[in-house]
Protein backbone atom coordinates (compact mmCIF):
# COMPACT_ATOMS: atom_id res chain seq x y z
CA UNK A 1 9.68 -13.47 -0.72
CA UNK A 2 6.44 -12.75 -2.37
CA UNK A 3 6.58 -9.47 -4.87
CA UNK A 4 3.57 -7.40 -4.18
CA UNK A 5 0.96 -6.08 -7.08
CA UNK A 6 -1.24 -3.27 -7.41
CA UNK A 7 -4.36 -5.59 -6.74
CA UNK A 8 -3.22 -6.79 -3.11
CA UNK A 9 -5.16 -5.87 -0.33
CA UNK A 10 -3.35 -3.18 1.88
CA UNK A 11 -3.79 -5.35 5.36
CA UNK A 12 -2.43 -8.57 3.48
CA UNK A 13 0.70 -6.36 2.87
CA UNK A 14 0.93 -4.74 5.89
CA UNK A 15 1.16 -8.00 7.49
CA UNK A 16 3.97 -9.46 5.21
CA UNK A 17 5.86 -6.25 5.47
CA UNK A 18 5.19 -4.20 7.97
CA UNK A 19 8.14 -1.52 6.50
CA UNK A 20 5.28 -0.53 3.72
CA UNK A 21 3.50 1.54 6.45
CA UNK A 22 6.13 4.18 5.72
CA UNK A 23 5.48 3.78 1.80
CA UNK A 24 1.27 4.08 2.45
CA UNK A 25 1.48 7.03 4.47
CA UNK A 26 3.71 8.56 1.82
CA UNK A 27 1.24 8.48 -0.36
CA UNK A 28 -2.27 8.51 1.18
CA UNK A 29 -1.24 10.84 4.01
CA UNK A 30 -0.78 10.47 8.28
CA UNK A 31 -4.38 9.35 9.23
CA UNK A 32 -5.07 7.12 6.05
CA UNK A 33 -3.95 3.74 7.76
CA UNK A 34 -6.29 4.64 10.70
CA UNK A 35 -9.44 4.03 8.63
CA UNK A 36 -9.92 -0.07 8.59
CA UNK A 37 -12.27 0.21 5.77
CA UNK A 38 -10.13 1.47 3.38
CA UNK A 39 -7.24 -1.26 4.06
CA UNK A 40 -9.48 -4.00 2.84
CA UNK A 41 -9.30 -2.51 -0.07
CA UNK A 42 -6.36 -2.76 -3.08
CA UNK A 43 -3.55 -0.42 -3.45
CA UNK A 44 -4.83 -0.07 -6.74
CA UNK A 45 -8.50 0.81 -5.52
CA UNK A 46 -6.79 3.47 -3.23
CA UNK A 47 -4.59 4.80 -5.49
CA UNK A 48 -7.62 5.61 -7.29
CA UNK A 49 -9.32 7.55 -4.35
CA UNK A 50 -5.79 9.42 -3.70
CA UNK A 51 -4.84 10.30 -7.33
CA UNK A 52 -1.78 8.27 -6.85
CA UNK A 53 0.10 6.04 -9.30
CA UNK A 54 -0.24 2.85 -7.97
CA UNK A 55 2.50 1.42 -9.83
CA UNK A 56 5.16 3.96 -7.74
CA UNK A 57 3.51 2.86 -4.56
CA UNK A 58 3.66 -1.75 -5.50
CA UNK A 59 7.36 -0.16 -6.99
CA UNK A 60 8.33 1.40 -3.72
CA UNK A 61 6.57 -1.65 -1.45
CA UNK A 62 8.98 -4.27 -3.28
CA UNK A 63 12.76 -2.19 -3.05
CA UNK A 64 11.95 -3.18 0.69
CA UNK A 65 12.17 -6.85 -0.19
CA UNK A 66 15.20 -6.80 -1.87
């Protein structure tokens, strides 16, 4: 299973693990996933516009994959 960084776009990991949803809207709030543009972007890149640790989020993401 591929372990997911802080640089990965957020659609890429939607689409390999569609349990992150729960993770990105614990983070960047209920209507962040409905904005398209901002899921091409990184987590890291998101993080940034959120004032979230991205590290917790990639952290979070890859307990689901193990």
């Amino acid at each position: 299973m591929t372990k997911f960084t802080k640089g990965m776009i957020i659609n890429d990991i939607l689409d390999r693990c569609p349990g992150s949803y729960a993770v990105l809207i614990k983070y960047f709030g209920p209507d962040y996933l409905l904005s398209s543009e901002l899921k091409k972007e990184s987590i890291d890149a998101n993080a940034e516009i959120y004032g979230v640790d991205a590290n917790k989020i990639v952290k979070e993401i890859n307990m689901l994959i193990h």
